[in-house]
C-alpha atoms as a PDB file:
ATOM      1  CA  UNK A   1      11.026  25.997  -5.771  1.00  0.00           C
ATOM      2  CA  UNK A   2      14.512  25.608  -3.657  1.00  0.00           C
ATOM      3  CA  UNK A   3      16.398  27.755  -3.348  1.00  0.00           C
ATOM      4  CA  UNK A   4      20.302  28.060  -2.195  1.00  0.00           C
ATOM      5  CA  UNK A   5      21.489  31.164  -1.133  1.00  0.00           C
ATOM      6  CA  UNK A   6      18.746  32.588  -3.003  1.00  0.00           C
ATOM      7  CA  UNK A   7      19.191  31.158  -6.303  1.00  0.00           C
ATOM      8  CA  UNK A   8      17.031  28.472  -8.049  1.00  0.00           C
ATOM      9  CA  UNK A   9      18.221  25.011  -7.221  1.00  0.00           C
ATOM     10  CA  UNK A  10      15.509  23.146  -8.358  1.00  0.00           C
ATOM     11  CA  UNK A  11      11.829  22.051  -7.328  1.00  0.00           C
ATOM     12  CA  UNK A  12       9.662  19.499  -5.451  1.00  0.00           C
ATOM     13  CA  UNK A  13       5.982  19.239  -6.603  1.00  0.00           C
ATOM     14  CA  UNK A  14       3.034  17.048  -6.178  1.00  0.00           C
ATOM     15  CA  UNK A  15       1.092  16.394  -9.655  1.00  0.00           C
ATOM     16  CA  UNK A  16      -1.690  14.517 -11.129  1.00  0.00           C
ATOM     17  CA  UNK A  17      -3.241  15.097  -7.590  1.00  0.00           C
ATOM     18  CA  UNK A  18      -6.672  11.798  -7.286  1.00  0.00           C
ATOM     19  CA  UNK A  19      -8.698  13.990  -4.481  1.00  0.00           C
ATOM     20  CA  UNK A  20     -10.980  11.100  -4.730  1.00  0.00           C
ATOM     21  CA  UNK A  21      -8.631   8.212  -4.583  1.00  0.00           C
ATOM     22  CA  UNK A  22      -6.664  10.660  -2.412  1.00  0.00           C
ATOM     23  CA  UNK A  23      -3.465   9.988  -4.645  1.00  0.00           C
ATOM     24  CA  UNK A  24      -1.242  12.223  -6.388  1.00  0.00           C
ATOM     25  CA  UNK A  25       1.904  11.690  -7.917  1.00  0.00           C
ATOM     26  CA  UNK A  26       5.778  13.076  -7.080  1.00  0.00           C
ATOM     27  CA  UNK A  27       7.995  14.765  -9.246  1.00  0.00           C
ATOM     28  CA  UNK A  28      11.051  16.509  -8.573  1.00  0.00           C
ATOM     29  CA  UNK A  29      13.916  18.368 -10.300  1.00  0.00           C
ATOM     30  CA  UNK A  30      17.674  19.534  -9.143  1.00  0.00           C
ATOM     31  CA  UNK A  31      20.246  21.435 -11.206  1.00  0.00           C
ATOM     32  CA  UNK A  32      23.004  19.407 -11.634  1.00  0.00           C
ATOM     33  CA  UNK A  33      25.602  21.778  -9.611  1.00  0.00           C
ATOM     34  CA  UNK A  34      23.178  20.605  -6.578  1.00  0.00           C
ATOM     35  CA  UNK A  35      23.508  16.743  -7.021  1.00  0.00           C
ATOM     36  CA  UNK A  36      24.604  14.351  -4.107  1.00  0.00           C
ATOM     37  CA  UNK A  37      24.026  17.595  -1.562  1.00  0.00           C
ATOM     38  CA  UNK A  38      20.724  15.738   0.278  1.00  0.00           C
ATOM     39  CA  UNK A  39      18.976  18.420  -1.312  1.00  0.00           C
ATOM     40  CA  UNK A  40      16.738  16.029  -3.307  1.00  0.00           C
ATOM     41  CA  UNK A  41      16.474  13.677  -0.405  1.00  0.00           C
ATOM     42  CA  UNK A  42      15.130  16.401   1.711  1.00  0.00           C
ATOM     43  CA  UNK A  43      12.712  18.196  -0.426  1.00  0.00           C
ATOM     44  CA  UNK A  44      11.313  15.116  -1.303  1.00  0.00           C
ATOM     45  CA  UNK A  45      10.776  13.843   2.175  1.00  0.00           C
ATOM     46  CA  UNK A  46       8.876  17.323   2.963  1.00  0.00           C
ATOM     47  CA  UNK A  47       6.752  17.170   0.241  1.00  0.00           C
ATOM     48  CA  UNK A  48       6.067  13.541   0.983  1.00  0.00           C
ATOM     49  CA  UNK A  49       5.510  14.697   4.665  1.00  0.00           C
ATOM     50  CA  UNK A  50       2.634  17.624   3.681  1.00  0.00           C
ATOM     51  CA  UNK A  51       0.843  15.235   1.053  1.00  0.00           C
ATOM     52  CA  UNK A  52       0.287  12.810   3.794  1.00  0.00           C
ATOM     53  CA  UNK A  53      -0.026  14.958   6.824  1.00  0.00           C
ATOM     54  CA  UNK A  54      -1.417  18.148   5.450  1.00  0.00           C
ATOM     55  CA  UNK A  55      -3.174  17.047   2.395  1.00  0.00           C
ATOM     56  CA  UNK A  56      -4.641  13.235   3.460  1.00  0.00           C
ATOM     57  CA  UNK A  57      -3.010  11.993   0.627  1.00  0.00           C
ATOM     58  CA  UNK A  58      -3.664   7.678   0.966  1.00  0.00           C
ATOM     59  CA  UNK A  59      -0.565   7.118  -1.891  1.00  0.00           C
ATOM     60  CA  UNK A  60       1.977   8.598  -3.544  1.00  0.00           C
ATOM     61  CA  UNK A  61       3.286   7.399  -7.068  1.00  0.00           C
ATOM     62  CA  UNK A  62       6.246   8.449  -8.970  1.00  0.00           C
ATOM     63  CA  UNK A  63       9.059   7.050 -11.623  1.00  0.00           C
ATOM     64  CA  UNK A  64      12.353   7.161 -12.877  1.00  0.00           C
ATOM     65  CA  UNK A  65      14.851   6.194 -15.823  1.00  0.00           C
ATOM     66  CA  UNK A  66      16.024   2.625 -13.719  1.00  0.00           C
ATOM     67  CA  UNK A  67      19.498   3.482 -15.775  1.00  0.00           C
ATOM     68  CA  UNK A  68      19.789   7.157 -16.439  1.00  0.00           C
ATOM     69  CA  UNK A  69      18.605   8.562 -13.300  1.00  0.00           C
ATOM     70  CA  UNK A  70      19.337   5.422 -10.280  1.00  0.00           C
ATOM     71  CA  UNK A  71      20.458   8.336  -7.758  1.00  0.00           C
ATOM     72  CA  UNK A  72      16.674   9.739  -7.936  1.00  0.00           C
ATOM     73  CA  UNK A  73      15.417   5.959  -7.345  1.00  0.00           C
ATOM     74  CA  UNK A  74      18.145   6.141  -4.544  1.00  0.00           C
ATOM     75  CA  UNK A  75      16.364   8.838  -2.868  1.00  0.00           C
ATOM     76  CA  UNK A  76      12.829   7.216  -3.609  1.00  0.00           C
ATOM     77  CA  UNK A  77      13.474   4.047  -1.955  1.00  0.00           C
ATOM     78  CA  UNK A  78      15.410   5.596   1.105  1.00  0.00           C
ATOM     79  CA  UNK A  79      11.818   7.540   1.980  1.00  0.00           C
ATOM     80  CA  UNK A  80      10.008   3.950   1.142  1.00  0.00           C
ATOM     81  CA  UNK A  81       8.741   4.150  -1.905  1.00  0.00           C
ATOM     82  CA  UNK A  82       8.504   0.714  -3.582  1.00  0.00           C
ATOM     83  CA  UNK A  83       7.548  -1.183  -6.540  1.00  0.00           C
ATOM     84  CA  UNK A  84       4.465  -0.116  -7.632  1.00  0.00           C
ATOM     85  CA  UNK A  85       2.061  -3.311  -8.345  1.00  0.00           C
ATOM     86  CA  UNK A  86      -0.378  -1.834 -10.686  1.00  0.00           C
ATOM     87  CA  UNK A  87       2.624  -0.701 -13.212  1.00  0.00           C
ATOM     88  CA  UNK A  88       5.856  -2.925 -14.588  1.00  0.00           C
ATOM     89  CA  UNK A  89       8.556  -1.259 -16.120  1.00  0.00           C
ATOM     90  CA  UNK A  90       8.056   0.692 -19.588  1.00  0.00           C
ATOM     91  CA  UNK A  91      10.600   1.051 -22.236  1.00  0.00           C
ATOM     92  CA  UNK A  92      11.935   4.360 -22.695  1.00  0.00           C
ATOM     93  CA  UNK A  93      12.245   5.919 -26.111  1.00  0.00           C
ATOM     94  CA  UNK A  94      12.411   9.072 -27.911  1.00  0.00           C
ATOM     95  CA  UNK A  95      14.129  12.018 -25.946  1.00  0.00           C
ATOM     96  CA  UNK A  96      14.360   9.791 -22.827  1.00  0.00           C
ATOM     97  CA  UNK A  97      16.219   7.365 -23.789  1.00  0.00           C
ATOM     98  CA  UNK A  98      19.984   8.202 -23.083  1.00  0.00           C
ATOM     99  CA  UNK A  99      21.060   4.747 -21.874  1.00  0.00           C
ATOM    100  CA  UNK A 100      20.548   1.360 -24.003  1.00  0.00           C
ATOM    101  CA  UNK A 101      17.616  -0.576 -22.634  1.00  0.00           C
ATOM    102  CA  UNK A 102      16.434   2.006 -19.796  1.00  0.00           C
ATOM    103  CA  UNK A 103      12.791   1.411 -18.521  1.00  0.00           C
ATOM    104  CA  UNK A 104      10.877   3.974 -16.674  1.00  0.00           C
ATOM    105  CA  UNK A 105      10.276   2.069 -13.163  1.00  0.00           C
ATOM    106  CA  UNK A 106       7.046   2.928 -11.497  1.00  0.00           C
ATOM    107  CA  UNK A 107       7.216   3.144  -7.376  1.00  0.00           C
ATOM    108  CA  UNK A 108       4.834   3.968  -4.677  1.00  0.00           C
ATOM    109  CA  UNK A 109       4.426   4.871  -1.261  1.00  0.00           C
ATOM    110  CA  UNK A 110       1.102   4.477   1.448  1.00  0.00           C
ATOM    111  CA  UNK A 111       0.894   6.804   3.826  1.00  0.00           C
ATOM    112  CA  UNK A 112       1.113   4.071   6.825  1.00  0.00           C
ATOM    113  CA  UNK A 113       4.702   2.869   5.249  1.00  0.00           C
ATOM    114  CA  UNK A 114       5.831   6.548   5.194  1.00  0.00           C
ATOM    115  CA  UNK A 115       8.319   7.873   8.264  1.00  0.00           C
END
């Protein structure tokens, strides 16, 4: 969880962790009253940081709504993140969908692009 001056501000977390494959995927969250603050760009760089580092993690995957949400594909591709290969883009429907024609856009990071 972050916290800012003690109050929830959102939360960095690795998921659908591949101990084999030594993969896991990165998912983050901010409360809107802490956007554009670095606070995104810095949690995720930490927890990018401790999967490779601590953990041994080989890759790290994650996505984001290409239209909806471009700041949080900002802050993937400033750590290094990019395209992933094994994934294209995938329509987003349903509750996701808040901008005509978004795709969820896959990206990834190896450890030995990661600084």
């Amino acid at each position: 969880m972050l916290l800012v001056e003690g109050k929830p501000a959102g939360c960095c977390i690795l998921k659908k962790i591949d101990w084999q494959q030594r993969e896991a995927e990165l998912s983050y969250w901010l409360g809107v009253e802490y956007w554009g603050k670095g606070l995104g760009s810095r949690a995720a760089w930490l927890m990018a940081d401790a999967a490779f580092r601590i953990l041994g993690m080989r890759t790290l995957n994650a996505h984001y709504l290409k239209l909806a949400n471009a700041p949080s594909g900002k802050i993937l591709h400033k750590l290094g993140f990019t395209p992933d290969k094994r994934r294209g883009d995938l329509k987003a429907e349903g509750r996701f969908l808040r901008e005509s024609g978004d795709v969820w856009t896959f990206v990834a990071l190896e450890r030995e692009a990661f600084s």
